[in-house]
Protein backbone atom coordinates (compact mmCIF):
# COMPACT_ATOMS: atom_id res chain seq x y z
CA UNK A 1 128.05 15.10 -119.43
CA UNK A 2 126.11 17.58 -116.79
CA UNK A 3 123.05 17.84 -117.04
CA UNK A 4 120.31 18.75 -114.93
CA UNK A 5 117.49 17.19 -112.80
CA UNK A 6 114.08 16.94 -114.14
CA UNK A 7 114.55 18.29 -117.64
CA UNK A 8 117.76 16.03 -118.70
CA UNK A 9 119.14 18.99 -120.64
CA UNK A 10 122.86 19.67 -120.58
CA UNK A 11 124.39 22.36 -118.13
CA UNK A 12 126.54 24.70 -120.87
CA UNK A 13 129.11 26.61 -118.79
CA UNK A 14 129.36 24.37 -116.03
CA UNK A 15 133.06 24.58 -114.75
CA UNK A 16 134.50 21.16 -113.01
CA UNK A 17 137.16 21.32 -110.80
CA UNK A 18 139.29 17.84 -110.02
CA UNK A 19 141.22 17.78 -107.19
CA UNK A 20 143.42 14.67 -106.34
CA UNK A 21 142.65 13.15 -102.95
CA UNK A 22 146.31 12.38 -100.87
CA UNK A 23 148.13 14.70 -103.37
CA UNK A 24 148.66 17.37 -100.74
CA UNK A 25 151.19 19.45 -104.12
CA UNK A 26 149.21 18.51 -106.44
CA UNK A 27 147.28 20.99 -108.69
CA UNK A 28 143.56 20.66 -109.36
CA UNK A 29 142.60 20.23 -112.88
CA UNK A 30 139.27 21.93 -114.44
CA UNK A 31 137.56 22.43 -117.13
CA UNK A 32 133.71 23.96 -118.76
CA UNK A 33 131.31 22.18 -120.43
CA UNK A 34 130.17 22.96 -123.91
CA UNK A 35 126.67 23.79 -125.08
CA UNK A 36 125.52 20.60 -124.81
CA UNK A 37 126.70 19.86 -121.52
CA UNK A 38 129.72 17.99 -122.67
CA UNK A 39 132.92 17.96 -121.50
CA UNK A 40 136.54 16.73 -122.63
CA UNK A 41 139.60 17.39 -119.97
CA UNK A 42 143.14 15.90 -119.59
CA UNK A 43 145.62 15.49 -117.32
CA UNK A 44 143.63 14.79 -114.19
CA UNK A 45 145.81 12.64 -112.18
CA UNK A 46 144.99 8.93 -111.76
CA UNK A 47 143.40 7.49 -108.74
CA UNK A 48 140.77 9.20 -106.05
CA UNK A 49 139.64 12.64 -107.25
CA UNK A 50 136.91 15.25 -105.57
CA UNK A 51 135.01 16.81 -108.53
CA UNK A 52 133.02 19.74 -107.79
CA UNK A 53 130.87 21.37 -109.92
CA UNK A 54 129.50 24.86 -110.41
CA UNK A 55 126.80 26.31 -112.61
CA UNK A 56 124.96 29.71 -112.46
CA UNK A 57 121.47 28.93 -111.47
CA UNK A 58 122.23 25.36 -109.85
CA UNK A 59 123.65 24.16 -106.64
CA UNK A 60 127.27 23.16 -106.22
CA UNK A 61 128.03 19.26 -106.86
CA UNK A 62 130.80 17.73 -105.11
CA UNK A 63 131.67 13.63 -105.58
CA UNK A 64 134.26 11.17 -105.36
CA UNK A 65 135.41 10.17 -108.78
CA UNK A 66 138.24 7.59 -109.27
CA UNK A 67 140.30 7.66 -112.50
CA UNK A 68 141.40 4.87 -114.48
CA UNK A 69 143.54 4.46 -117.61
CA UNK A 70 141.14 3.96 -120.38
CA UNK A 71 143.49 3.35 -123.61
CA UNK A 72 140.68 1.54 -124.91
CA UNK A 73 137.58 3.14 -124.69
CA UNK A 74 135.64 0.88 -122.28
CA UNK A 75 135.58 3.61 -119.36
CA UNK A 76 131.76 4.63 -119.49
CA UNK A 77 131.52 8.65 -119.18
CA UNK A 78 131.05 10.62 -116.28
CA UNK A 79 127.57 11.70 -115.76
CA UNK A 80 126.75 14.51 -113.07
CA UNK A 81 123.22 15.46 -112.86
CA UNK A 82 122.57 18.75 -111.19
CA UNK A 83 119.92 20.71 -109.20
CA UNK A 84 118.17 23.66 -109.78
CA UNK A 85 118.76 26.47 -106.87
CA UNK A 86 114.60 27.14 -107.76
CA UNK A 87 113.48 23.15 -107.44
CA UNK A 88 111.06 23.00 -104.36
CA UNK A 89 110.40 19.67 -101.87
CA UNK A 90 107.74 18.70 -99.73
CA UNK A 91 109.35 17.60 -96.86
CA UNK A 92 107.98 15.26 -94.76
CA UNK A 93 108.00 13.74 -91.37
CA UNK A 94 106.94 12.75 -88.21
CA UNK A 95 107.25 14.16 -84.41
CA UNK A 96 108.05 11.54 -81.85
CA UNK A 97 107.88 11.54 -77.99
CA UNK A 98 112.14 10.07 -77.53
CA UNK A 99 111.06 7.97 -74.43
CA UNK A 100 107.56 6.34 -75.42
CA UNK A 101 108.07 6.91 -79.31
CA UNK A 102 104.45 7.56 -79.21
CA UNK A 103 103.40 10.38 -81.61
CA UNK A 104 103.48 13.89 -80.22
CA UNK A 105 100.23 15.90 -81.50
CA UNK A 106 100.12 19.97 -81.74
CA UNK A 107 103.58 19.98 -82.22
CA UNK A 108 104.68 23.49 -84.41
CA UNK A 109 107.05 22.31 -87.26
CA UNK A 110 109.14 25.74 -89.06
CA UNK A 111 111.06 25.47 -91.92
CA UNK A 112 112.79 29.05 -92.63
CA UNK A 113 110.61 31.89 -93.36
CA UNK A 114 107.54 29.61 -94.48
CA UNK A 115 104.53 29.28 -92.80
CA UNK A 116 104.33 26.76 -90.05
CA UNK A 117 102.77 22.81 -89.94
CA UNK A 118 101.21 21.60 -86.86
CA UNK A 119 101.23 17.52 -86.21
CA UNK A 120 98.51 15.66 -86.50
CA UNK A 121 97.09 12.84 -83.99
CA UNK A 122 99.57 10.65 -86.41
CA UNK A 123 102.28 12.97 -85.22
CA UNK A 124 102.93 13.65 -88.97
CA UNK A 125 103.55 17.00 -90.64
CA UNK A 126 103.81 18.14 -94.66
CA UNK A 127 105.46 21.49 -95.65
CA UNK A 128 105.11 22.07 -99.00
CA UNK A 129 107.09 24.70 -101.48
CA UNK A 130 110.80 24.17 -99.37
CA UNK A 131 113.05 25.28 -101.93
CA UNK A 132 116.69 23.06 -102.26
CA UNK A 133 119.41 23.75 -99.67
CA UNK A 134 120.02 24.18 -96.30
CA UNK A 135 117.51 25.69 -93.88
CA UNK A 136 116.92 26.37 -90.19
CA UNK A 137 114.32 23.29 -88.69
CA UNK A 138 112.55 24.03 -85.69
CA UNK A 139 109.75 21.96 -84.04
CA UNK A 140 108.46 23.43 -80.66
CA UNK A 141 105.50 22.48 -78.13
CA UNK A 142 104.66 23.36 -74.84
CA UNK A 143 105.19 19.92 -72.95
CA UNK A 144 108.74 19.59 -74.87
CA UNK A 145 111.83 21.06 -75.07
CA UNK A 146 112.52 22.47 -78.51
CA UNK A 147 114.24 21.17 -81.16
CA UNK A 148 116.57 23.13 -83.77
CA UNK A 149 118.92 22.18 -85.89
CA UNK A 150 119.92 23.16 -89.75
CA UNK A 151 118.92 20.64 -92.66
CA UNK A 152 119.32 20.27 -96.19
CA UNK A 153 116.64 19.73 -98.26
CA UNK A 154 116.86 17.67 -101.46
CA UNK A 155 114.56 16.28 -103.72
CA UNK A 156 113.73 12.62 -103.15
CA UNK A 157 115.61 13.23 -99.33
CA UNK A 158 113.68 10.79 -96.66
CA UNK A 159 110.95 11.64 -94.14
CA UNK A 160 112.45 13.41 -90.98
CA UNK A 161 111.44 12.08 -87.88
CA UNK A 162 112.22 14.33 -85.19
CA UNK A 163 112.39 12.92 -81.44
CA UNK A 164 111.27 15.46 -78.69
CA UNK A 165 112.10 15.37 -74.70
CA UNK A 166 109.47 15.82 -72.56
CA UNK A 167 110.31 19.36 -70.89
CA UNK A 168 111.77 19.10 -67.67
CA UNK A 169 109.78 20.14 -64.10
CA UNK A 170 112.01 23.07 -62.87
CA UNK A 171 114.25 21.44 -59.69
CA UNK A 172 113.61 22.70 -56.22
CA UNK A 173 115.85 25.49 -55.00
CA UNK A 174 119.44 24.43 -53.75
CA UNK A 175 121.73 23.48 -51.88
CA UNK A 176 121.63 20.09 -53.62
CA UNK A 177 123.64 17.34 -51.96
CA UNK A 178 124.05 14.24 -54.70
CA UNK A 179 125.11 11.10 -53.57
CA UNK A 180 125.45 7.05 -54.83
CA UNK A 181 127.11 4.36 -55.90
CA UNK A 182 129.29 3.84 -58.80
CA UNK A 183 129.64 -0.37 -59.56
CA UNK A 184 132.09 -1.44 -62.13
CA UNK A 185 131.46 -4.86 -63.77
CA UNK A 186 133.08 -6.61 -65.78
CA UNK A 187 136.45 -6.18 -64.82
């Protein structure tokens, strides 16, 4: 059965795809569901398969299924629970200083097109109204070097905590001349 997230109802239309893992000539088997989310298909070879799922209005599923003879019935179904491509998260999290892990305040958290959080004395932030899927994450302050780096919001997905360098002073002009030691131990 698909069905999807929140509401419970079955996905109608939803096509499945099952492609054998370690089968490089093997073909993938698919299939739709019905009206009520149900689905019946054979010949989908034994052993590791990747399903993936696709439904207008949701966001692609992909999972590991394995497949076992089941002559007598006692296989339980396969349930796939989808996501609407409207659901919206809060995501959550916290700005951190990498060396002191002390909390960084004033630090400008972007998510996308929305508008901005700033941390708290906490170092904590809350954007509200992220909708599902993957978004550019930026968190910038003046005494750090900025962070970016793509994410992929889901609902019930954990509280980011984001770990900023302090910015570096700029180095005096060259020549530079490096020297030291190297020790090796333990050999």
């Amino acid at each position: 059965v698909v069905r999807a997230l929140g509401t419970g109802a079955g996905v109608a239309n939803a096509f499945l795809q099952f492609t054998p893992e370690g089968q490089p000539d093997a073909e993938p088997v698919a299939g739709f569901t019905d009206n009520e989310g149900r689905f019946i298909i054979g010949g989908i070879p034994m052993g590791a398969n990747q399903l993936v799922v696709h439904a207008a209005g949701y966001l692609e599923h992909t999972e590991r299924v394995i497949i076992i003879a089941d002559d007598d019935g006692t296989t339980p179904d396969l349930e796939v629970t989808l996501i609407g491509g409207d659901t919206q998260v809060e995501v959550r999290g916290q700005v951190l200083d990498v060396l002191t892990r002390l909390p960084i305040e004033g630090a400008t958290v972007t998510i996308g097109d929305l508008p901005p959080a700033v941390t708290g004395s906490d170092g904590r932030f809350a954007i509200p109204g992220v909708l599902v899927g993957d978004h550019q994450f930026e968190v910038t302050h003046p005494d750090y070097d900025p962070y970016r780096v793509t994410i992929t919001v889901m609902p019930g997905m954990t509280n980011l905590v984001v770990e900023l360098f302090e910015r570096a002073q700029q180095p005096p002009p060259g020549p530079y001349t490096i020297t030291g030691t190297v020790v090796i131990t333990g050999a």
